[in-house]
C-alpha atoms as a PDB file:
ATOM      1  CA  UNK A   1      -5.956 -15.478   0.759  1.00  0.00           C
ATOM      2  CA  UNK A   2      -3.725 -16.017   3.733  1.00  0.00           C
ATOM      3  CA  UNK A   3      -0.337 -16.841   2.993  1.00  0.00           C
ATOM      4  CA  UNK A   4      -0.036 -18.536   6.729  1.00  0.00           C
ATOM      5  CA  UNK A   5       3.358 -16.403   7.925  1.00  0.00           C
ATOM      6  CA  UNK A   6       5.081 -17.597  10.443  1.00  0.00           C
ATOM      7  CA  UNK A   7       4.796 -15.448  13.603  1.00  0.00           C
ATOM      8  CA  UNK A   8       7.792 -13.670  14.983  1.00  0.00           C
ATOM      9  CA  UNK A   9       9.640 -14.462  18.223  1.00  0.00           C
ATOM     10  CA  UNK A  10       8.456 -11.666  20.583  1.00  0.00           C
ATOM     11  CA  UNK A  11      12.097 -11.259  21.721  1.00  0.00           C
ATOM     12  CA  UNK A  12      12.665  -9.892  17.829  1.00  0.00           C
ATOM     13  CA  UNK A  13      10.010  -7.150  18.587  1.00  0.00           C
ATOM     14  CA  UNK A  14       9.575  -6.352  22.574  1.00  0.00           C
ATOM     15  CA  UNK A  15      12.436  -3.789  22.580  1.00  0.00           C
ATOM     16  CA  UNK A  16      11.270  -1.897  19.544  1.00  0.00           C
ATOM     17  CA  UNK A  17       7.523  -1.643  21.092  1.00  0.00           C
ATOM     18  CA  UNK A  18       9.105  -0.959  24.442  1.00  0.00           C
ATOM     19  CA  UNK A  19      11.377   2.127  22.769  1.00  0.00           C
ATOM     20  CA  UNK A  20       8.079   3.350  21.014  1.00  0.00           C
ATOM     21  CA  UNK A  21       5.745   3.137  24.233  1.00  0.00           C
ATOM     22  CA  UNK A  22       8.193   5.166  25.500  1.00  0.00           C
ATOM     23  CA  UNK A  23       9.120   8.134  22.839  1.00  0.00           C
ATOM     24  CA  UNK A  24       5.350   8.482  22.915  1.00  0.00           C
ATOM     25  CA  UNK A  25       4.433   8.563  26.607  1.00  0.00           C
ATOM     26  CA  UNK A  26       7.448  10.355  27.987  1.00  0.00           C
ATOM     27  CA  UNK A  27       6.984  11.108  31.460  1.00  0.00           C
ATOM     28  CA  UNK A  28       3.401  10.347  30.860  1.00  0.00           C
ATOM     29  CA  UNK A  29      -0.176  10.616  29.431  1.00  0.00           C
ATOM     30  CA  UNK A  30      -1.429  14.257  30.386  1.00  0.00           C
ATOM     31  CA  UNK A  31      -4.519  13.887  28.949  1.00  0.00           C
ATOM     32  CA  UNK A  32      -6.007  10.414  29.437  1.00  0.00           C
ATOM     33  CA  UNK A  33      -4.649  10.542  33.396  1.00  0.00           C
ATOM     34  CA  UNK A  34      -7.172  13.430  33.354  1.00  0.00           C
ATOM     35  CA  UNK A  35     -10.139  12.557  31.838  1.00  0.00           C
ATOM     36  CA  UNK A  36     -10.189   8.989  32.509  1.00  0.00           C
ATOM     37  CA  UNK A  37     -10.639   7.178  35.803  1.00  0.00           C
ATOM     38  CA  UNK A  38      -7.535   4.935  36.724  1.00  0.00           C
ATOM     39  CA  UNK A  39     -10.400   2.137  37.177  1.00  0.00           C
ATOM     40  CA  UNK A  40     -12.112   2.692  33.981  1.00  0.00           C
ATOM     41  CA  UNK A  41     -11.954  -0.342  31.505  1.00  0.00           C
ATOM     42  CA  UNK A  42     -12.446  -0.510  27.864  1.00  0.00           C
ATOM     43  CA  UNK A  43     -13.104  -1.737  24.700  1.00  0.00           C
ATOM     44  CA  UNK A  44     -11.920  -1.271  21.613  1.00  0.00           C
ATOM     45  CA  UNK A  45     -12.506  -2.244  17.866  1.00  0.00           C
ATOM     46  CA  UNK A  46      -9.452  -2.681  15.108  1.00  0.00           C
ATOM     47  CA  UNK A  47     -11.335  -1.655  12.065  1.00  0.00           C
ATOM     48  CA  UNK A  48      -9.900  -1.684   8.434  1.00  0.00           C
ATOM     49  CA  UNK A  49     -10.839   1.619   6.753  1.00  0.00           C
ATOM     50  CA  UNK A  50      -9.498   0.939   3.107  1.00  0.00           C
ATOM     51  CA  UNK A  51      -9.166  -2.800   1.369  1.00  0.00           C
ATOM     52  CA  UNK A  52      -5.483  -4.041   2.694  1.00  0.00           C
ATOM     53  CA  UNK A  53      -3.699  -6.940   3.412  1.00  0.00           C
ATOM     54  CA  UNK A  54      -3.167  -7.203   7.298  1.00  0.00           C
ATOM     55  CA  UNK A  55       0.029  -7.371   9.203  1.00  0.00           C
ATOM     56  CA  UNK A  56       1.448  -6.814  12.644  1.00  0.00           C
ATOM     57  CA  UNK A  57      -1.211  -8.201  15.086  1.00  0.00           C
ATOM     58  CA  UNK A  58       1.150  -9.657  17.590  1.00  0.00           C
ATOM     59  CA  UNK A  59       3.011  -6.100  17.342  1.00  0.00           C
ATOM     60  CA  UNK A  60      -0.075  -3.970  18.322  1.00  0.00           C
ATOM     61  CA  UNK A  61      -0.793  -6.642  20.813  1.00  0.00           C
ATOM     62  CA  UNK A  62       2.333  -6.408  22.655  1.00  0.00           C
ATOM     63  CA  UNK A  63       1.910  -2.585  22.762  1.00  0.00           C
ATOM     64  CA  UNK A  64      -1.465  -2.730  24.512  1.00  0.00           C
ATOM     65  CA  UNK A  65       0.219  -6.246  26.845  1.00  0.00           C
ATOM     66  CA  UNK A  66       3.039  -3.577  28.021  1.00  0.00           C
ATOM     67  CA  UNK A  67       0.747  -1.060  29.329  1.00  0.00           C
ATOM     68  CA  UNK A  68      -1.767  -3.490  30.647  1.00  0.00           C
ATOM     69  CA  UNK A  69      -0.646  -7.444  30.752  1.00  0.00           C
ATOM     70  CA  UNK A  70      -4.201  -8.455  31.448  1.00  0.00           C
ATOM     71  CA  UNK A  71      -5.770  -7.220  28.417  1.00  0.00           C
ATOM     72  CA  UNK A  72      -6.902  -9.738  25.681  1.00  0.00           C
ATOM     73  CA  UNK A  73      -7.145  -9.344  22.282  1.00  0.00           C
ATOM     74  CA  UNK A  74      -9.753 -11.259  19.792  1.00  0.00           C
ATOM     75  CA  UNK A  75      -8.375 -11.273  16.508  1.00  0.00           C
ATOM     76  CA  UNK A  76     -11.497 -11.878  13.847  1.00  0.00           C
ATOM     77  CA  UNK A  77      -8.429 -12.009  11.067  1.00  0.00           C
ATOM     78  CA  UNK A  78      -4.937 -13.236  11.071  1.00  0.00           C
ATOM     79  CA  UNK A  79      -1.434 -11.093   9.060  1.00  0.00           C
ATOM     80  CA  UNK A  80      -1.726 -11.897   5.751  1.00  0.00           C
ATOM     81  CA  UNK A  81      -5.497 -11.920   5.505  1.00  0.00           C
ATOM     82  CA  UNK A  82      -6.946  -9.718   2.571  1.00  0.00           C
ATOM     83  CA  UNK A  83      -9.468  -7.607   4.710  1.00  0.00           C
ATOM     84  CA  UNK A  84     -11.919  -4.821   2.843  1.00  0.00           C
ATOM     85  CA  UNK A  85     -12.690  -1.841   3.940  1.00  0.00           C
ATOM     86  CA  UNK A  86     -14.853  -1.667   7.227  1.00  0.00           C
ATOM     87  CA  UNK A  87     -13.739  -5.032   8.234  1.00  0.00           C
ATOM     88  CA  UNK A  88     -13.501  -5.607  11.971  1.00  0.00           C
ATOM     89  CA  UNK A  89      -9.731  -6.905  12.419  1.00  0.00           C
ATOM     90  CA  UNK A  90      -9.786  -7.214  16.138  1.00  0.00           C
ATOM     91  CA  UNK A  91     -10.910  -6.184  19.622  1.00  0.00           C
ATOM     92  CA  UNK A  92      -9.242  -5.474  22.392  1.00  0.00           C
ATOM     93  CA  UNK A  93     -10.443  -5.566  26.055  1.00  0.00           C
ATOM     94  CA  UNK A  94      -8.218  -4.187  29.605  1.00  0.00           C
ATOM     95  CA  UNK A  95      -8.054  -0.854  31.168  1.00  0.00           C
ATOM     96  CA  UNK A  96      -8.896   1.902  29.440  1.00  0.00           C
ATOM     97  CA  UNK A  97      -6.029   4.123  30.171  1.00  0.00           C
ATOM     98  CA  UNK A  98      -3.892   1.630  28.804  1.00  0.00           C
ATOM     99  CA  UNK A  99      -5.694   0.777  25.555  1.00  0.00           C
ATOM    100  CA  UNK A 100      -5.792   4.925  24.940  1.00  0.00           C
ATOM    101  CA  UNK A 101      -2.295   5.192  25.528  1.00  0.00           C
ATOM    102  CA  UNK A 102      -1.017   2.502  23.684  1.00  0.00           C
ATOM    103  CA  UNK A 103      -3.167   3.285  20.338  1.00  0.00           C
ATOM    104  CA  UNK A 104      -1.225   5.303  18.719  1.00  0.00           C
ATOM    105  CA  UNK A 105       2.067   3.237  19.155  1.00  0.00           C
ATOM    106  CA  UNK A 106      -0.342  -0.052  18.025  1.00  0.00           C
ATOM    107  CA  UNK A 107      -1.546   1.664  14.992  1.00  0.00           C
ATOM    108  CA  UNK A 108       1.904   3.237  13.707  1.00  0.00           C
ATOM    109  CA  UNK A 109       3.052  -0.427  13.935  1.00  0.00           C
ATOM    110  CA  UNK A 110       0.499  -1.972  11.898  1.00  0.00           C
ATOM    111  CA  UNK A 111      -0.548   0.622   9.493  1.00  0.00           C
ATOM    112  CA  UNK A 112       3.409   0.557   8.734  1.00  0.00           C
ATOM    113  CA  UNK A 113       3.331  -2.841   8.404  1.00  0.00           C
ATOM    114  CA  UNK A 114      -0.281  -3.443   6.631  1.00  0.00           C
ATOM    115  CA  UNK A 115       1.152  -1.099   4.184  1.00  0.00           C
ATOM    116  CA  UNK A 116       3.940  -2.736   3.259  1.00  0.00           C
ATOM    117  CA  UNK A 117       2.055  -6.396   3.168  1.00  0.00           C
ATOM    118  CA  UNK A 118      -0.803  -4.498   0.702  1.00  0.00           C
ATOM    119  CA  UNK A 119       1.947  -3.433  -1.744  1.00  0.00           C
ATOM    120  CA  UNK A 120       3.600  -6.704  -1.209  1.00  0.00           C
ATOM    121  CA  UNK A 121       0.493  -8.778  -2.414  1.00  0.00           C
ATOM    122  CA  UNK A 122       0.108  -6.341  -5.317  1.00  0.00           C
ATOM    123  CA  UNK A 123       3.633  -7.337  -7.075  1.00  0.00           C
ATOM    124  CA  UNK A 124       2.648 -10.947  -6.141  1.00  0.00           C
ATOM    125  CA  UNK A 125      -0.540 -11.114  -7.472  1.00  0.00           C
ATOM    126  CA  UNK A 126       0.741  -9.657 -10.606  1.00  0.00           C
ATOM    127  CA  UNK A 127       3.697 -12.377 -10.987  1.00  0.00           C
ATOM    128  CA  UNK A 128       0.442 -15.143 -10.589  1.00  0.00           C
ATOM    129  CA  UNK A 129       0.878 -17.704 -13.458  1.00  0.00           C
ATOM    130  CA  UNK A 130       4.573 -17.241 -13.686  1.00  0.00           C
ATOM    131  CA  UNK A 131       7.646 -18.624 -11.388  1.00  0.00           C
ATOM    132  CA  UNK A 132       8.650 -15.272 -10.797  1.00  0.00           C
ATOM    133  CA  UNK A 133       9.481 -14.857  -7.436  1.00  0.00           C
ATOM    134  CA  UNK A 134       9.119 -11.017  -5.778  1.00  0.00           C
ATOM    135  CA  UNK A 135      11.871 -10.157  -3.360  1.00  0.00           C
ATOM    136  CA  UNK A 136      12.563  -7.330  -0.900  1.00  0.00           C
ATOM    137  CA  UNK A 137      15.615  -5.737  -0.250  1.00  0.00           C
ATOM    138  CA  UNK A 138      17.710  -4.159   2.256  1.00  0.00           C
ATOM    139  CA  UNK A 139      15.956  -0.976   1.954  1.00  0.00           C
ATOM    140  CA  UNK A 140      14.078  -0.672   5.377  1.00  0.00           C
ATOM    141  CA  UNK A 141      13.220   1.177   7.927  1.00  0.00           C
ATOM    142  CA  UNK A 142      16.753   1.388  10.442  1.00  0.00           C
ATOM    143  CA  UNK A 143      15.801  -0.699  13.030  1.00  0.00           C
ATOM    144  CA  UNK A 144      12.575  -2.338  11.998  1.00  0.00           C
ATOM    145  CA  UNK A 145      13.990  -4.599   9.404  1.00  0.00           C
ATOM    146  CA  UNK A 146      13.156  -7.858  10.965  1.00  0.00           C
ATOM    147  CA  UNK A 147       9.420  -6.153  11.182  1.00  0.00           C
ATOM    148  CA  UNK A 148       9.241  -5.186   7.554  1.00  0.00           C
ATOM    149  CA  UNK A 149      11.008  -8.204   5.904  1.00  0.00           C
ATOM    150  CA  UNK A 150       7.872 -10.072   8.111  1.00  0.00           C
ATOM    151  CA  UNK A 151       5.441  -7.719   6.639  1.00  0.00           C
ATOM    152  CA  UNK A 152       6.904  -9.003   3.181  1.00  0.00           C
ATOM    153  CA  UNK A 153       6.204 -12.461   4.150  1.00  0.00           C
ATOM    154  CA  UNK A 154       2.658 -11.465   5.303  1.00  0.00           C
ATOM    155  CA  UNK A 155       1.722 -10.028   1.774  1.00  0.00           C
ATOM    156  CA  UNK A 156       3.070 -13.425   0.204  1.00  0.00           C
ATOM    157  CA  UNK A 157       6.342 -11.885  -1.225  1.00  0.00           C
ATOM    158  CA  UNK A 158       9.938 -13.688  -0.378  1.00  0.00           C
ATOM    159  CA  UNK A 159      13.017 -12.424   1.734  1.00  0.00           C
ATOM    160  CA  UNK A 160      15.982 -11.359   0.377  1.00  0.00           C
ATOM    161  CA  UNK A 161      19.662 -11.564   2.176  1.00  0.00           C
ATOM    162  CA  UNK A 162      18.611 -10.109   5.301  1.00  0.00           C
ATOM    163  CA  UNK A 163      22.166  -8.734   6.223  1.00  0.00           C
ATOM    164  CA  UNK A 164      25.389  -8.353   4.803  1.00  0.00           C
ATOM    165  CA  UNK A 165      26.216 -11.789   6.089  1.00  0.00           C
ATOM    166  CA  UNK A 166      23.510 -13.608   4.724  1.00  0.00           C
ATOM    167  CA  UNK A 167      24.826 -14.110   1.196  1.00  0.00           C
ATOM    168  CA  UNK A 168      27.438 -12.610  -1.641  1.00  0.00           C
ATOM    169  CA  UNK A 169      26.115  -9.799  -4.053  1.00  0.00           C
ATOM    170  CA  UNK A 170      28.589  -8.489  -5.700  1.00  0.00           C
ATOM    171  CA  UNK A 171      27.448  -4.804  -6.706  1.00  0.00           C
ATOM    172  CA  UNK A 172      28.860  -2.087  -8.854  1.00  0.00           C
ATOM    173  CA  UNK A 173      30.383  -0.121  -6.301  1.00  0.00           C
ATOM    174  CA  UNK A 174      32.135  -3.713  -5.163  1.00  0.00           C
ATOM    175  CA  UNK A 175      32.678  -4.163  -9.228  1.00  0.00           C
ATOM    176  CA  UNK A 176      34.536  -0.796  -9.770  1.00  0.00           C
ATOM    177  CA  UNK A 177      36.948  -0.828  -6.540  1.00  0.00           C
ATOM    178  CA  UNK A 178      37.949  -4.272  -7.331  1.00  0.00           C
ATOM    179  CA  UNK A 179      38.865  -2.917 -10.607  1.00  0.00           C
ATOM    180  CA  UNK A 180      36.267  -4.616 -12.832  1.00  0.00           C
ATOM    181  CA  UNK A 181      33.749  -7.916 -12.788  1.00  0.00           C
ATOM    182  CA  UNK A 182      36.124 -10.468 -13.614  1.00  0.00           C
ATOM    183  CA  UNK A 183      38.480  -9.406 -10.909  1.00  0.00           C
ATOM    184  CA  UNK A 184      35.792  -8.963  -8.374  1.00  0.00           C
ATOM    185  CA  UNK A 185      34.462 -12.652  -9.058  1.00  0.00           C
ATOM    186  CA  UNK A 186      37.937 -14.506  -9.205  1.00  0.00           C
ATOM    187  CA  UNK A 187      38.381 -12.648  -5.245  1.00  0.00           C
ATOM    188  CA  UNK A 188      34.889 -13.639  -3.827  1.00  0.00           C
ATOM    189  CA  UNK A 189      35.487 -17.150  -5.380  1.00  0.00           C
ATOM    190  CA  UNK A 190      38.569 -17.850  -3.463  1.00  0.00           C
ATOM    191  CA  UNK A 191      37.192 -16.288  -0.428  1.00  0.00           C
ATOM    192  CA  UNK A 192      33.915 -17.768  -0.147  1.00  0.00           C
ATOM    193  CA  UNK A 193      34.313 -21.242  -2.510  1.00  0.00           C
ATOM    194  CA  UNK A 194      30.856 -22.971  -0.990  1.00  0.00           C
ATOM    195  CA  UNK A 195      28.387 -19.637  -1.553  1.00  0.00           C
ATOM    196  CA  UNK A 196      25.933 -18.824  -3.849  1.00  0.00           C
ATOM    197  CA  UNK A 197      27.863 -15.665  -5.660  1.00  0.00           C
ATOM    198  CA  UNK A 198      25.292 -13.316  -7.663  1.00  0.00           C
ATOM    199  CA  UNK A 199      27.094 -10.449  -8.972  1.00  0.00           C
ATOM    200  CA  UNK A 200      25.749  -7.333 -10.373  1.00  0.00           C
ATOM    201  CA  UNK A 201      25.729  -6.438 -14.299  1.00  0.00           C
ATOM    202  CA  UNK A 202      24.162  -3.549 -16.510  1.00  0.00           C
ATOM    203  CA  UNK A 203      25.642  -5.303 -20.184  1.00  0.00           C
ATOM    204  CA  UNK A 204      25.357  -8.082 -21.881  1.00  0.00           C
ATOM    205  CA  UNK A 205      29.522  -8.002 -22.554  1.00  0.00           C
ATOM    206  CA  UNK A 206      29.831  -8.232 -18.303  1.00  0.00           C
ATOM    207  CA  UNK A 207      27.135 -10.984 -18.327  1.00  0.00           C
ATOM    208  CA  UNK A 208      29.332 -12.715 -20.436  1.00  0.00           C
ATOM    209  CA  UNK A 209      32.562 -12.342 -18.295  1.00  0.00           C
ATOM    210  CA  UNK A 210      30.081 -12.829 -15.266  1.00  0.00           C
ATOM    211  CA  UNK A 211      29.080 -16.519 -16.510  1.00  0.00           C
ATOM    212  CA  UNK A 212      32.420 -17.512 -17.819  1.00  0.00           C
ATOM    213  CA  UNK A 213      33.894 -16.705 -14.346  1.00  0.00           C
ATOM    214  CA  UNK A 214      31.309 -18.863 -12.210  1.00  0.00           C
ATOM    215  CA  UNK A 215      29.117 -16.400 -11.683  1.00  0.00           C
ATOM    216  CA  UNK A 216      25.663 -18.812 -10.079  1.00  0.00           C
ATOM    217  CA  UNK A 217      23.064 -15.385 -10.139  1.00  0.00           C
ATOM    218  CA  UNK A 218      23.140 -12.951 -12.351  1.00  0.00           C
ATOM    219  CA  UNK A 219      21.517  -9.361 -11.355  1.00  0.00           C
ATOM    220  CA  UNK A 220      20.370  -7.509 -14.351  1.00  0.00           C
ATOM    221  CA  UNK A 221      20.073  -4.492 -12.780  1.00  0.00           C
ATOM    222  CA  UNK A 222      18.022  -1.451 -15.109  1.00  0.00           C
ATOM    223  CA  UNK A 223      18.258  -3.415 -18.259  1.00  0.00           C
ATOM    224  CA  UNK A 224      15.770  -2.623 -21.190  1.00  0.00           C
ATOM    225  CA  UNK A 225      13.076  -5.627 -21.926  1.00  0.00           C
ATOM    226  CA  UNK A 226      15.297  -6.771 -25.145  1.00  0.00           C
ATOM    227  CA  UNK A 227      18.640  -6.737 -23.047  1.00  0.00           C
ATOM    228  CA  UNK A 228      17.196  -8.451 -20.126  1.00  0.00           C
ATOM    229  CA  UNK A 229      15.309 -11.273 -22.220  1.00  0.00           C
ATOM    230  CA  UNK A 230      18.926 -11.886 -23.965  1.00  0.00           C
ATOM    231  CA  UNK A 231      20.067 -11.805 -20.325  1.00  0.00           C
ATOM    232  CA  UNK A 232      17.644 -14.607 -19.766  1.00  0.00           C
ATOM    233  CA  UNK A 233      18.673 -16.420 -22.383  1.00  0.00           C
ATOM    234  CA  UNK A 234      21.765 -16.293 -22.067  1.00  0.00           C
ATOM    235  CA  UNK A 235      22.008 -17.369 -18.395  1.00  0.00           C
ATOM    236  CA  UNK A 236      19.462 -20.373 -18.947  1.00  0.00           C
ATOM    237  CA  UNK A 237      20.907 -23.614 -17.267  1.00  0.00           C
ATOM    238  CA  UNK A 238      23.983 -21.665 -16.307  1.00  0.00           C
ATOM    239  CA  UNK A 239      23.060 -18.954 -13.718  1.00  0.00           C
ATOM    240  CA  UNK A 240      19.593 -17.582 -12.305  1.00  0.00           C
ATOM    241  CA  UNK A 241      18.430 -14.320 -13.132  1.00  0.00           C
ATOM    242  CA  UNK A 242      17.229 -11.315 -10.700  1.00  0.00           C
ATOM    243  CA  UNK A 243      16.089  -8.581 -11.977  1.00  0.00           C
ATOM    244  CA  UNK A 244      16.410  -5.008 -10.291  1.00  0.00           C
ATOM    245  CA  UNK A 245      16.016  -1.269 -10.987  1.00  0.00           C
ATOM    246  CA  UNK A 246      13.274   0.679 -12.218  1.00  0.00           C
ATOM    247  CA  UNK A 247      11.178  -2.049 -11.912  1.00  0.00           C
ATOM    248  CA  UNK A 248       7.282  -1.101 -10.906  1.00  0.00           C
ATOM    249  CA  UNK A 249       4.104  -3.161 -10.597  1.00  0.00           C
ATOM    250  CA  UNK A 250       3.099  -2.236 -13.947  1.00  0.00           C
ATOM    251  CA  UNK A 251       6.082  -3.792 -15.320  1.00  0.00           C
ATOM    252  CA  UNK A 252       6.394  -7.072 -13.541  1.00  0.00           C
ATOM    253  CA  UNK A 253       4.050  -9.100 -16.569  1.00  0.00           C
ATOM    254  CA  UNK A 254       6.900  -8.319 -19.007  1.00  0.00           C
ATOM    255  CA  UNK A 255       9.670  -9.275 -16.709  1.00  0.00           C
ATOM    256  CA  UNK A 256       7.702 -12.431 -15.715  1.00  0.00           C
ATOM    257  CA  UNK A 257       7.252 -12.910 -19.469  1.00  0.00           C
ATOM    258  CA  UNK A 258      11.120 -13.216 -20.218  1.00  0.00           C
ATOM    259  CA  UNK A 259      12.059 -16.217 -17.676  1.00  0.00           C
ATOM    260  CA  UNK A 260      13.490 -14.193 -15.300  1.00  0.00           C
ATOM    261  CA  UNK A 261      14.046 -16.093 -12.017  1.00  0.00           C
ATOM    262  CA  UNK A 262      13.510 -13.440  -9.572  1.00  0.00           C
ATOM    263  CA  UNK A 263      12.916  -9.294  -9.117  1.00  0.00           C
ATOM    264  CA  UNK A 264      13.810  -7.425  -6.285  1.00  0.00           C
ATOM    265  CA  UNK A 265      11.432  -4.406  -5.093  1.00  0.00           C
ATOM    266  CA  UNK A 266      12.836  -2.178  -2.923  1.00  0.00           C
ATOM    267  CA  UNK A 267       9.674  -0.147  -2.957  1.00  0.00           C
ATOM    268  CA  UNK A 268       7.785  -2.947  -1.183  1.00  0.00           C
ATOM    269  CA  UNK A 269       9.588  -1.741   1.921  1.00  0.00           C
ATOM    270  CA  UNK A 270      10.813   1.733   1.291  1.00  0.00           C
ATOM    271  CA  UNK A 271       7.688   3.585  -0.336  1.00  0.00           C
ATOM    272  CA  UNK A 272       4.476   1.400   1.077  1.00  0.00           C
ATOM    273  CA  UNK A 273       1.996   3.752   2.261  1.00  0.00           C
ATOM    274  CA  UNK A 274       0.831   3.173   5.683  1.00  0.00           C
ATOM    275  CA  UNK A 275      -2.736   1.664   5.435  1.00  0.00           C
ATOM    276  CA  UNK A 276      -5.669   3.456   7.039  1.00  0.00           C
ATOM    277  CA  UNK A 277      -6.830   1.531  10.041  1.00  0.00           C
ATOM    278  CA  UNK A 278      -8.723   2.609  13.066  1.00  0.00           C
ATOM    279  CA  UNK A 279      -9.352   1.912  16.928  1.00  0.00           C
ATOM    280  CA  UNK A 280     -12.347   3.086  18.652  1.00  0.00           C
ATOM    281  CA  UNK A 281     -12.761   2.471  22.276  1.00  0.00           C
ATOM    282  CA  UNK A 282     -15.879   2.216  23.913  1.00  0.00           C
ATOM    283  CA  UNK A 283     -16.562   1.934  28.384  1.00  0.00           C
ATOM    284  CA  UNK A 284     -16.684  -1.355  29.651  1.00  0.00           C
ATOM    285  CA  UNK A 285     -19.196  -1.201  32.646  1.00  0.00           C
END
């Protein structure tokens, strides 16, 4: 399945190639300036060595563009493509100093990135047959948020607030310095009146003062099934439900199973293992 992502703008990513081209290189490549002829070109094969779900093709591609702005790359998949192991993802033709140089930075980006889409798809695919939607969270990479929230997208899983700015959660930290939920509410309701407010709650007594305060999304965050299905319940026609905290892949059936409107993952993005992918380059004559 491809879930047809929407590419990034390369302005969102050109800087953060640009930065890794050149913590990598330094003041240069010792070893491929002297073993490989500044006219030597290349060609090299993006291979998938384990099933995954792809993502960050236009990434690597701008890594090996920087070095080498003539080369071309054939892409045989697209991000969000499910591709098994010993698929051919792409090949990549220029000069060969530049494709050697710029592998490593290529591959960090999109085994990163392929990682998080694979673990993505997982949650997804176990939501299927439910309107549970899986969201990320703010728990990314510093810096490479824009990349990772995309590599969400790629493995079919939706985006969360992407900053601070992009919506109201009111939290527990939030809850206990503005002495309590009902305080907390009746504050971000007169300083935001047109927003979505979600606010954080761990009982079913602060659900309660939650809903009768306005409350329009409820986070049940590390509630046992029973709580969270009288959570559910509770909310129905009144607020939407997220649920957060402890959740794991395993677990998502039974959340799906009590109504729950959403579940945010912050493993998606903060414990994806990077997917194994490889690039061989062979002489061009």
């Amino acid at each position: 399945m491809n879930v047809g992502v929407t590419p990034l703008d390369k302005a969102l990513y050109r800087e953060l190639v640009r930065r890794a081209l050149a913590e990598d290189i330094s003041w240069g490549d010792a070893t491929t300036e002297g073993t490989i002829d500044e006219a030597q070109r290349g060609h090299g094969r993006l291979l998938a060595k384990q099933d995954c779900v792809i993502a960050g093709l236009d990434v690597a591609e701008e890594a090996f563009l920087q070095l080498d702005p003539a080369a071309v790359m054939v892409r045989h998949h697209q991000d969000g493509d499910v591709c098994p192991s010993g698929t051919l993802v792409a090949e990549v033709t220029g000069r060969a100093r530049a494709l050697l140089t710029a592998e490593r930075t290529a591959l960090n980006f999109m085994q990163r990135l392929s990682g998080i889409a694979t673990v993505s798809r997982r949650y997804v695919d176990a939501a299927q047959g439910s309107s549970l939607v899986v969201l990320d969270t703010r728990k990314t990479t510093p810096t490479l948020r824009v990349l990772e929230k995309y590599a969400v997208r790629a493995g079919g899983g939706t985006n969360h607030r992407f900053a601070l700015d992009d919506g109201i959660l009111i939290k527990d930290n939030h809850i206990a310095l503005a002495g309590g939920v009902l305080a907390a509410l009746q504050r971000m309701r007169h300083a935001a009146e047109d927003m979505v407010i979600e606010v954080e709650v761990r009982t079913l007594e602060e659900l309660d003062v939650a809903l009768e305060a306005g409350a329009t999304r409820i986070l049940a965050d590390n509630m046992d099934l029973a709580t969270l299905a009288e959570t559910v319940r509770r909310a129905r026609k009144r607020a939407q439900v997220e649920v957060s905290g402890g959740v794991t892949l395993d677990r998502i059936p039974e959340i799906a199973a009590t109504g729950a409107d959403f579940v945010s993952v912050g493993a998606l993005t903060h414990s994806a293992p990077a997917v194994d992918l490889s690039f061989k380059i062979a002489p061009v004559s």
